[in-house]
N, C-alpha and C. Protein backbone atom coordinates (compact mmCIF):
# COMPACT_ATOMS: atom_id res chain seq x y z
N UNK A 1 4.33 14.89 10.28
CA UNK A 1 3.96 13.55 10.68
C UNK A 1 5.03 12.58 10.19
N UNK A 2 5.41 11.90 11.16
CA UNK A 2 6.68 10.86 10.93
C UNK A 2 5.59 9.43 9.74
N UNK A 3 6.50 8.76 8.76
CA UNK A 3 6.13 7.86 8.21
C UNK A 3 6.30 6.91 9.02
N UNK A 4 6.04 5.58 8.56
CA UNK A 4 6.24 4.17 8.60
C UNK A 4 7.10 3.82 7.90
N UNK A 5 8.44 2.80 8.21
CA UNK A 5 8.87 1.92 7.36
C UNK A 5 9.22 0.75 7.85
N UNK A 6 8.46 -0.13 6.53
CA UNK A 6 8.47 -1.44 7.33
C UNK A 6 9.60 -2.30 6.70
N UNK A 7 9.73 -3.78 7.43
CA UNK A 7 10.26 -4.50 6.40
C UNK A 7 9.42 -5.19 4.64
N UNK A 8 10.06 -5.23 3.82
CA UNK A 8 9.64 -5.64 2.59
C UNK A 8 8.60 -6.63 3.19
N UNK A 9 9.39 -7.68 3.37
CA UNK A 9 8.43 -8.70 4.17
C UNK A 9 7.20 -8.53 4.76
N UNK A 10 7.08 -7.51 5.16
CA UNK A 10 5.34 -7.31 6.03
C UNK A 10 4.42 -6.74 5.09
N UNK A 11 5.15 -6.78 3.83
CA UNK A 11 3.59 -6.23 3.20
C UNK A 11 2.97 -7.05 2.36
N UNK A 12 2.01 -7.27 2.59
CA UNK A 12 1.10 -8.53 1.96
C UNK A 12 1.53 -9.00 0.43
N UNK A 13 1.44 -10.19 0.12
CA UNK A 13 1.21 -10.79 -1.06
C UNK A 13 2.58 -10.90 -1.85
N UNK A 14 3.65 -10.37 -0.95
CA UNK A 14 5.53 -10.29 -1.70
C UNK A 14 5.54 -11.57 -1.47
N UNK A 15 6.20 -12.54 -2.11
CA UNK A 15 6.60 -14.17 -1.56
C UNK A 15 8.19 -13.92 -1.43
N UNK A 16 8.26 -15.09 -0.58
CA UNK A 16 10.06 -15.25 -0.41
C UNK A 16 11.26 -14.66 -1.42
N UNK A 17 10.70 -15.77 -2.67
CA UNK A 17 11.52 -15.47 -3.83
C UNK A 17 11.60 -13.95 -4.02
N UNK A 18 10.54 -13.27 -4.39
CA UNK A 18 10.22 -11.57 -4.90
C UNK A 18 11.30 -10.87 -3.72
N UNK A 19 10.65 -11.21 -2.93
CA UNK A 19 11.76 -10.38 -1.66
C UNK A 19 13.09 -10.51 -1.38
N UNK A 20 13.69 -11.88 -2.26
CA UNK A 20 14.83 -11.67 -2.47
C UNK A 20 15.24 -11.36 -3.45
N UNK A 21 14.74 -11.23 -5.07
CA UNK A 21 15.16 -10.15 -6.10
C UNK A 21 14.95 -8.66 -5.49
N UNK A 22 14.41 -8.42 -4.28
CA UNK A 22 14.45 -6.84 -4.08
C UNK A 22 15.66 -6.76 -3.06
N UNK A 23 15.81 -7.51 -2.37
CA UNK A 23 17.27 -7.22 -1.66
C UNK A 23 18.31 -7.50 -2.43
N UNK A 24 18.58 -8.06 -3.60
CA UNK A 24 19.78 -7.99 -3.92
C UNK A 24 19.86 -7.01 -4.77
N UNK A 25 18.69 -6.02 -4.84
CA UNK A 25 19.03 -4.64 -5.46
C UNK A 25 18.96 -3.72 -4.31
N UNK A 26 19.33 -4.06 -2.83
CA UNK A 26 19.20 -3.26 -2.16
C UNK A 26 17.86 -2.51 -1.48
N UNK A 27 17.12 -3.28 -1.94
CA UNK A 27 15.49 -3.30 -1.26
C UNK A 27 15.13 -3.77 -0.02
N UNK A 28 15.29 -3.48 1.32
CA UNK A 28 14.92 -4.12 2.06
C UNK A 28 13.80 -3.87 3.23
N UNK A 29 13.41 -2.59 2.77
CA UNK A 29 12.48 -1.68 3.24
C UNK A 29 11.82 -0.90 2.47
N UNK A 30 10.42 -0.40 3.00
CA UNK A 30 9.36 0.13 2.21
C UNK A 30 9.92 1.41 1.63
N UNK A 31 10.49 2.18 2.60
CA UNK A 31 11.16 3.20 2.33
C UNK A 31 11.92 3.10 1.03
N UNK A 32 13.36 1.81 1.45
CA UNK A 32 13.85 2.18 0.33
C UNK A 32 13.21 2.39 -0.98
N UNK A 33 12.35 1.08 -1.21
CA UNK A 33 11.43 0.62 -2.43
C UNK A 33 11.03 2.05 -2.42
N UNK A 34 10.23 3.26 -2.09
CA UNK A 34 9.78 4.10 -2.88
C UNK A 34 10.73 5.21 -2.89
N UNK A 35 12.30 5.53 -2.44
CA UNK A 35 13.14 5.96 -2.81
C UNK A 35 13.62 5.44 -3.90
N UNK A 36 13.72 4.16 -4.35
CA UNK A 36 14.09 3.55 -5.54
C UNK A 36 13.40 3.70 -6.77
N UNK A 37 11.91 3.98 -6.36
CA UNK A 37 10.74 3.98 -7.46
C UNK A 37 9.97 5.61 -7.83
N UNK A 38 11.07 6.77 -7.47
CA UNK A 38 10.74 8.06 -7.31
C UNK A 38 10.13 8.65 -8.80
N UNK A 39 10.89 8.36 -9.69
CA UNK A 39 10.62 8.48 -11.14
C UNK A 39 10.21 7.46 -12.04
N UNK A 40 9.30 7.83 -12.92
CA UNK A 40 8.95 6.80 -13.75
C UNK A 40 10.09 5.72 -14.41
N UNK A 41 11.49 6.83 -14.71
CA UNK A 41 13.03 5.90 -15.06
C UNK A 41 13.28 5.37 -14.28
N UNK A 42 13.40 5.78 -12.99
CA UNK A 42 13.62 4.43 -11.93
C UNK A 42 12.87 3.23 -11.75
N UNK A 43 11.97 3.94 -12.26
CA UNK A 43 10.62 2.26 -11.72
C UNK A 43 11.24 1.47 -13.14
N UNK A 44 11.05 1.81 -14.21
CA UNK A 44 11.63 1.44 -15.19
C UNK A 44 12.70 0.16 -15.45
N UNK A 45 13.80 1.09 -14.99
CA UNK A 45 15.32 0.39 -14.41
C UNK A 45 14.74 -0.51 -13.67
N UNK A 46 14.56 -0.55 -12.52
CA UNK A 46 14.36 -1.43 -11.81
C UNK A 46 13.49 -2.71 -11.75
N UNK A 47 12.60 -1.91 -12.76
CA UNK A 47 11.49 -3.36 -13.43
C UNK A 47 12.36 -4.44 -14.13
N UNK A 48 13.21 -3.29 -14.60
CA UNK A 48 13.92 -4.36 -15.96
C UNK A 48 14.83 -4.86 -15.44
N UNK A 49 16.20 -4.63 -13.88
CA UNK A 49 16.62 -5.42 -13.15
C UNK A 49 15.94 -6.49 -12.57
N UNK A 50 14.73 -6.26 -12.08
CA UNK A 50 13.85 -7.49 -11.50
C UNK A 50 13.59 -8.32 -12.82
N UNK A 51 13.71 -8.44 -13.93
CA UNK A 51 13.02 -8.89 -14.49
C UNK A 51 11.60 -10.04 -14.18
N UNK A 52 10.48 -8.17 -13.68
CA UNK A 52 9.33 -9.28 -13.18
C UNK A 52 8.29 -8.32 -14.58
N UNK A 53 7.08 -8.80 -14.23
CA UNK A 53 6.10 -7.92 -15.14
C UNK A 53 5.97 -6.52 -14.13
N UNK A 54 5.65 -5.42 -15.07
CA UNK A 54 5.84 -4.47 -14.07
C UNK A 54 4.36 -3.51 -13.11
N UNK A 55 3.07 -4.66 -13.08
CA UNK A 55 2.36 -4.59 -12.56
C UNK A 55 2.96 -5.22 -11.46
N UNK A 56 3.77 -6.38 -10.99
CA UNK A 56 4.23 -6.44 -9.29
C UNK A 56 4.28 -5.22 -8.85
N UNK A 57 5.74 -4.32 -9.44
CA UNK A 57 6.23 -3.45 -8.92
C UNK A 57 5.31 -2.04 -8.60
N UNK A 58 4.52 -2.12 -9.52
CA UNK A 58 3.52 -1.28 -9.21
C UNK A 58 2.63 -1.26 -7.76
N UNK A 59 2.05 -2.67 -7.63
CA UNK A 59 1.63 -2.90 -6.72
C UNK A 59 2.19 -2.84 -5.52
N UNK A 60 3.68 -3.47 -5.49
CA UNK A 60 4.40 -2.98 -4.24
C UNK A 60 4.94 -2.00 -3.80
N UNK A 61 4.51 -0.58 -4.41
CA UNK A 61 4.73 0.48 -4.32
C UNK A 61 3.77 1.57 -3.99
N UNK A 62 2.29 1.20 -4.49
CA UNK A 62 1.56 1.33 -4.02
C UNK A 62 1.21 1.27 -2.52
N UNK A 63 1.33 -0.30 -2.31
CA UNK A 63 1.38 -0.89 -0.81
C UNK A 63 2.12 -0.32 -0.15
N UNK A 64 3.55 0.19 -0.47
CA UNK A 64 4.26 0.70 0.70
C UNK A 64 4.44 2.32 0.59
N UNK A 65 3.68 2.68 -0.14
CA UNK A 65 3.03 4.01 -0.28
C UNK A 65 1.76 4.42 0.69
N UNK A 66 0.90 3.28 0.60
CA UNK A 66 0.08 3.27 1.68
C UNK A 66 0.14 2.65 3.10
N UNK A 67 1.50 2.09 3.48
CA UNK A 67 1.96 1.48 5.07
C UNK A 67 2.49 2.60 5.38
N UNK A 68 2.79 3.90 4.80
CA UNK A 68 3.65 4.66 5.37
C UNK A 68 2.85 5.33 6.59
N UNK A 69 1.61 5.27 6.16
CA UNK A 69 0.72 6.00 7.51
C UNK A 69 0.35 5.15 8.20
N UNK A 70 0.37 5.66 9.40
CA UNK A 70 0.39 4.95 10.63
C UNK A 70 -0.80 3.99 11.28
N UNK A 71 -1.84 4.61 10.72
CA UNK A 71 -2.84 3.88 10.75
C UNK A 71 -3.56 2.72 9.65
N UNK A 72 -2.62 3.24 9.12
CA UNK A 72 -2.90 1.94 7.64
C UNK A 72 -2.07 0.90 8.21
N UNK A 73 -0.65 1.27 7.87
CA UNK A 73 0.78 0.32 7.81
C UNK A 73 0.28 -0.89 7.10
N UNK A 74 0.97 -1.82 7.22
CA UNK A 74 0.69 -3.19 6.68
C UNK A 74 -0.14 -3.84 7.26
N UNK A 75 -1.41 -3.60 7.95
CA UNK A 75 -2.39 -4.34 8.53
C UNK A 75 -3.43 -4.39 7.45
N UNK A 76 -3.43 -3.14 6.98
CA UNK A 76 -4.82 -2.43 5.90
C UNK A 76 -4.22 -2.36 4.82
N UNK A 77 -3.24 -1.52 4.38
CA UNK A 77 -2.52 -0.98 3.24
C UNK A 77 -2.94 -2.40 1.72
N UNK A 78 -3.09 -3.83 2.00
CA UNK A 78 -3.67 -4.41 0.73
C UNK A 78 -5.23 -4.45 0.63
N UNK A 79 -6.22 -4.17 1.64
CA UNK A 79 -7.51 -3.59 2.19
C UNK A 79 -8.37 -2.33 1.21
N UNK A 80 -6.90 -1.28 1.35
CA UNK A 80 -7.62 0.17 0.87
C UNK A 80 -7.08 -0.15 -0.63
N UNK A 81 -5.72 -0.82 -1.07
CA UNK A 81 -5.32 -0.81 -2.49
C UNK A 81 -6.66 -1.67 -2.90
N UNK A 82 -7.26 -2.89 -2.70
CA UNK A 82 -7.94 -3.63 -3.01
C UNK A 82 -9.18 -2.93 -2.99
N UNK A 83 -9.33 -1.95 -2.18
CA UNK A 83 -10.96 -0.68 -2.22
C UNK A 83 -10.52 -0.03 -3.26
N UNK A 84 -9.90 0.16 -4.23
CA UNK A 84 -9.47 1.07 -5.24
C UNK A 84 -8.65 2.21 -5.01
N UNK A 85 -8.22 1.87 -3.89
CA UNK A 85 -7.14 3.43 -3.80
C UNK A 85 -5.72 3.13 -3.91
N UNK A 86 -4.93 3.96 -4.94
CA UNK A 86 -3.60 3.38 -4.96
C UNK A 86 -2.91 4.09 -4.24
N UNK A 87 -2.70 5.33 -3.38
CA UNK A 87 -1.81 6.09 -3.09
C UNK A 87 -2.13 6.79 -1.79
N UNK A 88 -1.21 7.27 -1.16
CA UNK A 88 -1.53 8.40 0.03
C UNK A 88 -2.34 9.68 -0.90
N UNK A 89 -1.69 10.54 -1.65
CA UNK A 89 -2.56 11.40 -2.44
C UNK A 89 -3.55 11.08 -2.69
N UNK A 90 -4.07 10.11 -3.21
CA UNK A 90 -5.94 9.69 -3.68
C UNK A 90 -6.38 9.53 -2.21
N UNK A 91 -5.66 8.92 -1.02
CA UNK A 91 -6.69 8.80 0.11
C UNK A 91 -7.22 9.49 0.58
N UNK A 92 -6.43 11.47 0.08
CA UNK A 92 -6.41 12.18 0.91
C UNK A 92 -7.57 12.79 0.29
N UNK A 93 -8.52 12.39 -1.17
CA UNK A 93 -9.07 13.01 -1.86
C UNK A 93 -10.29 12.10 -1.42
N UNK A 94 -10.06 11.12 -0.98
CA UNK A 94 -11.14 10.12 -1.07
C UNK A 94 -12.17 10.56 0.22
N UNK A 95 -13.38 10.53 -0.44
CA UNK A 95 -14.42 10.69 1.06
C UNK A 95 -14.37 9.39 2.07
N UNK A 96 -14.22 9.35 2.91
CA UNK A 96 -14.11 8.06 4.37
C UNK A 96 -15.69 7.46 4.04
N UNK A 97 -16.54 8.14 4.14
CA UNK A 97 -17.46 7.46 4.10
C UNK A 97 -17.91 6.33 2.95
N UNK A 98 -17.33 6.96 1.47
CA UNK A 98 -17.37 6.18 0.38
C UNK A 98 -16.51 5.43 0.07
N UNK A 99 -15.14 5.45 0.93
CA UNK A 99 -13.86 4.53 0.79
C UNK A 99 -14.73 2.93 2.33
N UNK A 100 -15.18 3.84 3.37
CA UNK A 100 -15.94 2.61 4.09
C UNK A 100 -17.08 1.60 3.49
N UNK A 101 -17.64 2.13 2.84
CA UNK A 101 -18.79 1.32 2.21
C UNK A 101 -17.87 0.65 0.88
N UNK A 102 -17.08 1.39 0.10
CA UNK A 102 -16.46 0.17 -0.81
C UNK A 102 -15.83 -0.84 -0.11
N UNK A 103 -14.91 -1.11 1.49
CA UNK A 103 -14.57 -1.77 2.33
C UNK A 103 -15.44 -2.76 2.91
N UNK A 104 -16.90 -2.26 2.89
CA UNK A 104 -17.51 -3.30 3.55
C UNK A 104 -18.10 -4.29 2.61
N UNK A 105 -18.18 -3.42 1.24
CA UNK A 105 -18.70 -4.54 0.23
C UNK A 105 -17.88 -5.81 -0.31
N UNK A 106 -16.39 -5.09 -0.12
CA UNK A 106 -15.44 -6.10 -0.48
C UNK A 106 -14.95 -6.67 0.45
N UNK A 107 -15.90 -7.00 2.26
CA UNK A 107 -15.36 -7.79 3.04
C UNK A 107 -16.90 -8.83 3.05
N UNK A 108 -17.99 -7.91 2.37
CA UNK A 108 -18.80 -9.09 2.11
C UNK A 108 -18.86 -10.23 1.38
N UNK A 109 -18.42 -9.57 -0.10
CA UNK A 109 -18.05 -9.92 -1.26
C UNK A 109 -17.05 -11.03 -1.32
N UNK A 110 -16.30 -10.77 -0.33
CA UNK A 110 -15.20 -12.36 -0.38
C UNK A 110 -14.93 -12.70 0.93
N UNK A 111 -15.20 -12.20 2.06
CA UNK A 111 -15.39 -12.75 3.14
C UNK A 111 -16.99 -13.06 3.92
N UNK A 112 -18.16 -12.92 3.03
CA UNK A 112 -19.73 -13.08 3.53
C UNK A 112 -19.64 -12.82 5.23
N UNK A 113 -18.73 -11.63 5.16
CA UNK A 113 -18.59 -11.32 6.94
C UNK A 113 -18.46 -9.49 6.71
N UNK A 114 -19.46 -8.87 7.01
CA UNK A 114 -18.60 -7.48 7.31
C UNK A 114 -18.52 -6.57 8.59
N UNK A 115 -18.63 -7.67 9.64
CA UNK A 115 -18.35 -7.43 11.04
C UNK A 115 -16.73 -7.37 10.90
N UNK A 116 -15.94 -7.75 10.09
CA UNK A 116 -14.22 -7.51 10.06
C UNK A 116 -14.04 -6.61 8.82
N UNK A 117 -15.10 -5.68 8.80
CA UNK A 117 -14.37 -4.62 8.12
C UNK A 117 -14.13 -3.02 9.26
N UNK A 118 -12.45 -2.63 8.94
CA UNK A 118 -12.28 -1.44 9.93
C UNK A 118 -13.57 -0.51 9.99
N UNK A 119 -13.74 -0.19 11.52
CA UNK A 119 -14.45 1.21 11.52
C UNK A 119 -14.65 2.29 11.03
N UNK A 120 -15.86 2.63 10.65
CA UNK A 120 -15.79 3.95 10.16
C UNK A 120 -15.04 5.21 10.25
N UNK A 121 -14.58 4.97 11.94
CA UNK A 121 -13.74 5.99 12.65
C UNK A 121 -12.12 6.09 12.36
N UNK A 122 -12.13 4.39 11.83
CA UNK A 122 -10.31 4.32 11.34
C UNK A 122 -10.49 4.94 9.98
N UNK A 123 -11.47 4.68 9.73
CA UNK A 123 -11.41 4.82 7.72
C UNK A 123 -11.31 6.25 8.03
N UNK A 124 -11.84 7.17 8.69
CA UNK A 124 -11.60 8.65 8.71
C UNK A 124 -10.41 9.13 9.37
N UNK A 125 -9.96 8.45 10.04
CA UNK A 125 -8.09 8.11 10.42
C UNK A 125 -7.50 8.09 9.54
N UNK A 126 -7.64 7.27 8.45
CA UNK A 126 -6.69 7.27 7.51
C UNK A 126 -6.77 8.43 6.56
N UNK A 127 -7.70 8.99 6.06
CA UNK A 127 -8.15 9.93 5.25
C UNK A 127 -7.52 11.02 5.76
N UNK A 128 -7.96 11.42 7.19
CA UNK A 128 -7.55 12.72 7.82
C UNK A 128 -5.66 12.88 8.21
N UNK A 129 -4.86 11.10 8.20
CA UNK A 129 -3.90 10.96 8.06
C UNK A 129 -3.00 11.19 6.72
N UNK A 130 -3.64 10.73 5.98
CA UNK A 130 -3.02 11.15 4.47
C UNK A 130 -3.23 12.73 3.82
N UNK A 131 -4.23 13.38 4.52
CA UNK A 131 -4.02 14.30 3.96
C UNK A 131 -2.94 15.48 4.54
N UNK A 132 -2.35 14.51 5.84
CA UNK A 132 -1.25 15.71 6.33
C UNK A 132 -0.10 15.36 5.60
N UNK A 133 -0.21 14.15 4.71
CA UNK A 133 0.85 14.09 3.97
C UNK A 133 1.15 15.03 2.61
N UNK A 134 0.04 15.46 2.30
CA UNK A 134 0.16 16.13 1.50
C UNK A 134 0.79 17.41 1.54
């Protein structure tokens, strides 16, 4: 199964500034970012070039850990991190049905709407997608 790679830019919650401390280390895609962040020393290094706290970097690695599948990408990918899942590996562990109901609580929970939470049928899209990543 082919990945996703997006621009830095499309994944939720990076601001202008952030996205340009990641291109001038050569960040300009999701891809690169988790080619860059392969080892714990790299994430490391690179925290300490950004000099940001290194929960950002975490998070944006996460995120573009989870845009890589096709049915996530950057539409969902801050959706399922925000349902508690950080990774393609945990999605692939995660039951759809119990990753949907944490989705709908947290579109009640801060949107008092859960007519805009994805279908049950995507949430098992993504699950059944991540686990060919494995």
């Amino acid at each position: 199964m082919a990945s996703c790679n997006w621009q830095i830019a499309a994944l939720p919650g990076i601001s202008a500034e952030q996205q340009a401390l990641l291109k001038d280390q050569g960040i300009q895609t999701t891809h690169q970012l988790l080619l860059a962040t392969r080892s714990p020393q790299d994430r490391y290094n690179l925290e300490s070039r950004l000099k940001l706290h290194p929960n950002y970097l975490k998070k944006w690695v996460a995120l573009a850990d989870l845009a890589r599948l096709p049915s996530v990408g950057t539409d969902y990918c801050g959706l399922v991190l925000h349902s508690g899942v950080a990774s393609v590996n945990q999605l692939a562990q995660t039951p759809f049905s119990r990753l949907h109901r944490n989705i709908v609580k947290l579109q009640v929970a801060h949107l008092q709407q859960k007519d805009l939470a994805p279908s049950l049928g995507l949430v098992k899209q993504w699950v059944a997608e991540a686990r060919q990543f494995l």
